[in-house]
N, C-alpha and C. Protein backbone atom coordinates (compact mmCIF):
# COMPACT_ATOMS: atom_id res chain seq x y z
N UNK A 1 19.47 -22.35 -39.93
CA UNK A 1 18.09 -22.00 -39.66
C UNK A 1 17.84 -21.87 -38.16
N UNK A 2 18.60 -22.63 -37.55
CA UNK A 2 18.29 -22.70 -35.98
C UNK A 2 18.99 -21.14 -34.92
N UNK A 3 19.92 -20.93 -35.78
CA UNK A 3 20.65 -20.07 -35.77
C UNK A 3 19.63 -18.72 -35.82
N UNK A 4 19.32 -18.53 -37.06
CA UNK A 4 18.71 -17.49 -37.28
C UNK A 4 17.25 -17.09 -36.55
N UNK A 5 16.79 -18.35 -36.04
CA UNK A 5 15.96 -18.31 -35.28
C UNK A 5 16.27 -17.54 -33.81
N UNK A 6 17.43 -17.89 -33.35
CA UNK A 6 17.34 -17.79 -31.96
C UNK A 6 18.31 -16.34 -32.00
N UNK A 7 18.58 -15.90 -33.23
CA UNK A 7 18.57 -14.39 -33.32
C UNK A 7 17.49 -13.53 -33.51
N UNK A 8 16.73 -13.79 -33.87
CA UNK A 8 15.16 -13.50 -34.27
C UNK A 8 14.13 -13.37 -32.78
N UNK A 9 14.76 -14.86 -32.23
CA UNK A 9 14.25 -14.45 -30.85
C UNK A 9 15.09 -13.95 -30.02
N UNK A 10 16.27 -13.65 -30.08
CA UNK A 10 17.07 -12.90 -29.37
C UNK A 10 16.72 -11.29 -29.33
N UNK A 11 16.70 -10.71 -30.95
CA UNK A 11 16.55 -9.50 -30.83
C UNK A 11 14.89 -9.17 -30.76
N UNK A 12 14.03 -10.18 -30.37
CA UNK A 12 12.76 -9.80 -29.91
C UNK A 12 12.59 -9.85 -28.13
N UNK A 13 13.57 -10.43 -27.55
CA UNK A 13 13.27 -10.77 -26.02
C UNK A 13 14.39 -9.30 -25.46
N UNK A 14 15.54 -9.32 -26.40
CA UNK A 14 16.45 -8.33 -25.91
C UNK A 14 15.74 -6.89 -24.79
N UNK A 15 15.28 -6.18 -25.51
CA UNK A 15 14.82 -4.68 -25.05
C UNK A 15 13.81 -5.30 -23.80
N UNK A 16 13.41 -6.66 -23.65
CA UNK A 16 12.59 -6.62 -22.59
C UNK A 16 13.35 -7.91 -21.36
N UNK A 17 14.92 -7.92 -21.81
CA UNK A 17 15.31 -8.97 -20.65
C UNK A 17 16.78 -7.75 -20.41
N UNK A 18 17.17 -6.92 -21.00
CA UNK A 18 18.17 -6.11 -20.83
C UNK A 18 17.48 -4.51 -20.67
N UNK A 19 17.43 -4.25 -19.88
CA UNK A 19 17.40 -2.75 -19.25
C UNK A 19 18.50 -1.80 -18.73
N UNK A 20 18.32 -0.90 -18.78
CA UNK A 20 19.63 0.30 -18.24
C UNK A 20 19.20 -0.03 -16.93
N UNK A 21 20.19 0.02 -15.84
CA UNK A 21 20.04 0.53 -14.37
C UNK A 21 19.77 2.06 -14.13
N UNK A 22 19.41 2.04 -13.30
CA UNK A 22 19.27 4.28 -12.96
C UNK A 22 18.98 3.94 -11.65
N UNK A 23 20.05 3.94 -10.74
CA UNK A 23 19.79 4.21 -9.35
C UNK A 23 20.59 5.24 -9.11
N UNK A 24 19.07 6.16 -8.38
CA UNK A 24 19.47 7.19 -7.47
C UNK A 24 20.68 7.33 -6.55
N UNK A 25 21.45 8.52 -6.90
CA UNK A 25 23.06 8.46 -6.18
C UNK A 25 22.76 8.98 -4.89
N UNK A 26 21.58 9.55 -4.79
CA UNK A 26 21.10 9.54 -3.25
C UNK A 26 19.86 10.03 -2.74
N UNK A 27 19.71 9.78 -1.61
CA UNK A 27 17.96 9.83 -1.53
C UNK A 27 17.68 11.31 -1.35
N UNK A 28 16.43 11.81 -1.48
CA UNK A 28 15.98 12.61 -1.41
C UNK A 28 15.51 13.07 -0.15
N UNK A 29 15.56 14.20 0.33
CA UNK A 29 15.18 15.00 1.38
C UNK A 29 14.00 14.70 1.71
N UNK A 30 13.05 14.72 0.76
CA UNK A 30 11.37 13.91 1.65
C UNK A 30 11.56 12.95 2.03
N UNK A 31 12.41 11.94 1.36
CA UNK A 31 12.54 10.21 1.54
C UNK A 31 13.09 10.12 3.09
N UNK A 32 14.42 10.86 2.55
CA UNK A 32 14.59 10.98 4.93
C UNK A 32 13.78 11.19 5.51
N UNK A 33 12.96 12.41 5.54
CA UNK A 33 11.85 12.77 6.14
C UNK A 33 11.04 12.28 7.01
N UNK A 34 10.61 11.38 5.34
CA UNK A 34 9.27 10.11 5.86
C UNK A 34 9.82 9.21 6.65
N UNK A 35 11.23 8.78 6.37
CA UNK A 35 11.77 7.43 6.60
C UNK A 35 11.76 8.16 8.44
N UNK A 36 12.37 9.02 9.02
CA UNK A 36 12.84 9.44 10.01
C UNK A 36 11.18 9.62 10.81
N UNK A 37 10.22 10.04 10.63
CA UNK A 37 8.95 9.96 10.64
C UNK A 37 8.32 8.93 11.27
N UNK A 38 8.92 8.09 10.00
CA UNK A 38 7.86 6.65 10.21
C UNK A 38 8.85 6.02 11.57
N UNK A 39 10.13 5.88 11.76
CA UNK A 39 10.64 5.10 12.83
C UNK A 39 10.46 5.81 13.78
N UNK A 40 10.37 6.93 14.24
CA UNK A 40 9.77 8.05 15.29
C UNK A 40 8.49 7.36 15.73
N UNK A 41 7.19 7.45 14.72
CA UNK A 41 6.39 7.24 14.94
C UNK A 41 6.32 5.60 15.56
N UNK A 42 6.87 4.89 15.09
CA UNK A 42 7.39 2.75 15.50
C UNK A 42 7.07 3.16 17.06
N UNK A 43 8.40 4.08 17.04
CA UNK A 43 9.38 4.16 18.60
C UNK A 43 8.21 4.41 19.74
N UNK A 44 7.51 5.91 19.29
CA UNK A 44 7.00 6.15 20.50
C UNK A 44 5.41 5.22 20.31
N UNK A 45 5.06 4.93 19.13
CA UNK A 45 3.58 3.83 19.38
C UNK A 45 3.81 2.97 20.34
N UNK A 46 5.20 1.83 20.20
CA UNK A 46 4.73 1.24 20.68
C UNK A 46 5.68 0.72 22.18
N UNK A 47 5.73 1.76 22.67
CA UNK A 47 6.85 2.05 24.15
C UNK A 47 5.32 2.31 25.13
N UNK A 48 4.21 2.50 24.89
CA UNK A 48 2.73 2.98 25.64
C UNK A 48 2.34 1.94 25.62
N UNK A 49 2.39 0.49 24.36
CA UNK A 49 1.62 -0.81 24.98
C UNK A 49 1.83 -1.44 25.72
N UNK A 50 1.14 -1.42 26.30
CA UNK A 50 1.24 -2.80 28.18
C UNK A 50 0.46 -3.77 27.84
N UNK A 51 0.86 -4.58 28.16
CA UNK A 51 -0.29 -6.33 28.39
C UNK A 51 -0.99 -6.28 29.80
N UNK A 52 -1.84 -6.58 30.01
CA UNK A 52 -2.36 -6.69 31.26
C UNK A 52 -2.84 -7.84 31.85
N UNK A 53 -3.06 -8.27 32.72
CA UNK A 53 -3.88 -9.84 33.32
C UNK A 53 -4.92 -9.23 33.25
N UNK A 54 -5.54 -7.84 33.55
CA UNK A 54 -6.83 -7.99 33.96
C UNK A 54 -7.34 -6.88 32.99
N UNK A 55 -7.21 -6.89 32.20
CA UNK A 55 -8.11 -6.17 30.80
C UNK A 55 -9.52 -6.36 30.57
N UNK A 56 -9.26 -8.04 30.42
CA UNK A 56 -11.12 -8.67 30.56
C UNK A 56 -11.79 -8.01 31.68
N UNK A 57 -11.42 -8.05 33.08
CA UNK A 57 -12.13 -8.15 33.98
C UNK A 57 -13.82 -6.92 34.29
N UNK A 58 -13.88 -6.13 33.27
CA UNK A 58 -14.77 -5.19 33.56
C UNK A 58 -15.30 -5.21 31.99
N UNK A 59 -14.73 -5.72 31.06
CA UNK A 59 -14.98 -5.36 29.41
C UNK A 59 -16.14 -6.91 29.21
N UNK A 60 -15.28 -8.20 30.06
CA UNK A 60 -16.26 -9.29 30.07
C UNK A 60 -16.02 -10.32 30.62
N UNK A 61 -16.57 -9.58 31.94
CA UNK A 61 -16.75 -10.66 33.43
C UNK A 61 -16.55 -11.96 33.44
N UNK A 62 -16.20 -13.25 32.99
CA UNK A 62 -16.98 -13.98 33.25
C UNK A 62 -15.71 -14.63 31.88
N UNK A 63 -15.06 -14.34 31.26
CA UNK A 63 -14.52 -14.94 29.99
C UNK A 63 -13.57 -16.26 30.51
N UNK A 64 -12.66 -16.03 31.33
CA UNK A 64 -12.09 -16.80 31.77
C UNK A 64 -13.08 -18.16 32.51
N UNK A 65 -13.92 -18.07 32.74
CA UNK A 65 -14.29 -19.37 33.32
C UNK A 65 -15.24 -20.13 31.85
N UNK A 66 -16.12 -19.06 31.32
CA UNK A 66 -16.34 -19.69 30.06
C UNK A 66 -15.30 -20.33 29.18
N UNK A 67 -14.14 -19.49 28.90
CA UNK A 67 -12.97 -20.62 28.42
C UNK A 67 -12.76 -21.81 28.77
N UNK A 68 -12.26 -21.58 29.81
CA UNK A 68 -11.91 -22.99 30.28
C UNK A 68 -12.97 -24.04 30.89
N UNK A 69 -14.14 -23.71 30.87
CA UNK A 69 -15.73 -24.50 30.51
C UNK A 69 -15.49 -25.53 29.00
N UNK A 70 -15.02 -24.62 28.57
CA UNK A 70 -14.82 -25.05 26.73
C UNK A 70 -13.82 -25.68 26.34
N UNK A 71 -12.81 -25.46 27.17
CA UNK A 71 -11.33 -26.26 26.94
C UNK A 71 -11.67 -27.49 27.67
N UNK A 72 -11.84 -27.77 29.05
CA UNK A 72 -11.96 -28.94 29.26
C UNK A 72 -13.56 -29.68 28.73
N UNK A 73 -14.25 -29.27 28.61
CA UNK A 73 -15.52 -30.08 27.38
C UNK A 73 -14.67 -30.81 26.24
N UNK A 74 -13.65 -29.62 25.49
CA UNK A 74 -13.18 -30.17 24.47
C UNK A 74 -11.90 -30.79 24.57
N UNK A 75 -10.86 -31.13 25.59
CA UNK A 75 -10.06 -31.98 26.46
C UNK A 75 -11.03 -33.52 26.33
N UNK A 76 -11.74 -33.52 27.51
CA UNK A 76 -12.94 -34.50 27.53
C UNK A 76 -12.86 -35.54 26.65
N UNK A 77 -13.91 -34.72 25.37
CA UNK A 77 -14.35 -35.33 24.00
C UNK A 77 -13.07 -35.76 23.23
N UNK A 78 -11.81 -34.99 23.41
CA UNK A 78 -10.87 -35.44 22.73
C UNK A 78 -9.27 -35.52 23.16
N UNK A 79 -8.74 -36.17 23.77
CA UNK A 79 -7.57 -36.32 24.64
C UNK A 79 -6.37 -35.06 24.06
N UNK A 80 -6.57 -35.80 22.52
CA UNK A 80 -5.25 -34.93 22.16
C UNK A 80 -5.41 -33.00 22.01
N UNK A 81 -6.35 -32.90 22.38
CA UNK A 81 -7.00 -31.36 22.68
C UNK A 81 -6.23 -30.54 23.14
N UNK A 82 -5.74 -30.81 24.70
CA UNK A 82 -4.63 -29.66 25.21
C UNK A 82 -3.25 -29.76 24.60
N UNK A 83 -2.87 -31.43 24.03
CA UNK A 83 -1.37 -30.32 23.23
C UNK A 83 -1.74 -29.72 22.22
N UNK A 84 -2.70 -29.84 21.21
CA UNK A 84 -3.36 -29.01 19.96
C UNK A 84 -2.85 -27.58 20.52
N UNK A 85 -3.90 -27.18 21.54
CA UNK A 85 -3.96 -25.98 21.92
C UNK A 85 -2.80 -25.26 22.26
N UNK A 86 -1.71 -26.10 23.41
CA UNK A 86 -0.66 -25.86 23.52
C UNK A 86 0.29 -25.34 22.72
N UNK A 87 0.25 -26.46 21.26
CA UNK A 87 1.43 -26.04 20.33
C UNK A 87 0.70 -24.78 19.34
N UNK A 88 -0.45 -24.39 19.43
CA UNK A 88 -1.08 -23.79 18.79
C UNK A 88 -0.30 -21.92 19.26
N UNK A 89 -0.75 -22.13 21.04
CA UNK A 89 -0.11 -21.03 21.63
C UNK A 89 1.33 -20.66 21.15
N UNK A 90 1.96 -22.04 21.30
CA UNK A 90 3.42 -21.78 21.65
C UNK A 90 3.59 -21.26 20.34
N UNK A 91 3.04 -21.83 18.85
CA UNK A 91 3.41 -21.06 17.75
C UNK A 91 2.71 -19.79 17.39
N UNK A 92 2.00 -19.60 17.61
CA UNK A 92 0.48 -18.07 17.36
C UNK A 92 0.80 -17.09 18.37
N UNK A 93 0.63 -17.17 19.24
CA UNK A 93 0.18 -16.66 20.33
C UNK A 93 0.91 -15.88 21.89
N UNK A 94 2.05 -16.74 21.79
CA UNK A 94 3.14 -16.50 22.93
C UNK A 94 3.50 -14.96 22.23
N UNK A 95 3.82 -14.07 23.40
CA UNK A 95 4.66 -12.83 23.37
C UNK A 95 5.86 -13.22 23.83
N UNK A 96 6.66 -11.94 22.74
CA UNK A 96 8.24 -12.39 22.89
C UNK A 96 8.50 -11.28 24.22
């Protein structure tokens, strides 16, 4: 009986745990295309971004001293504040 059971559930799970494979013997001419496209497009986006020090300085005067108004308030009130922030950078935030 146990037997016949787990043929019963065998040939009910079969067609949906055994599938044919069908992989493509090779890609298609659009697929290069796009693929050649899209890393083109990677390459030259992002060879134009620069970091700057002084980006804020005309967009919003004044950010840098309000920060650090706010960092040491919250230093102050709470000691363990600047390594928070620190390890926060070093994991978030640092550029490679």
């Amino acid at each position: 009986s146990i037997n016949l059971y787990k043929r019963i559930l065998w040939q009910h799970l079969k067609p949906h745990l055994v599938r044919p494979l069908s992989y493509p013997v090779m890609a298609s001419p659009a697929n290069i295309l796009v693929a050649l496209f899209l890393a083109f497009a990677i390459v030259i986006g992002s060879s134009s971004a620069q970091l700057s020090t002084n980006f804020y300085d005309s967009r919003c005067p004044g950010i840098f001293a309000a920060v650090r108004a706010q960092v040491k308030g919250a230093v102050a009130r709470e000691p363990r504040m600047g390594a928070s922030l620190l390890r926060l950078f070093f994991h978030d935030c640092f550029v490679n």
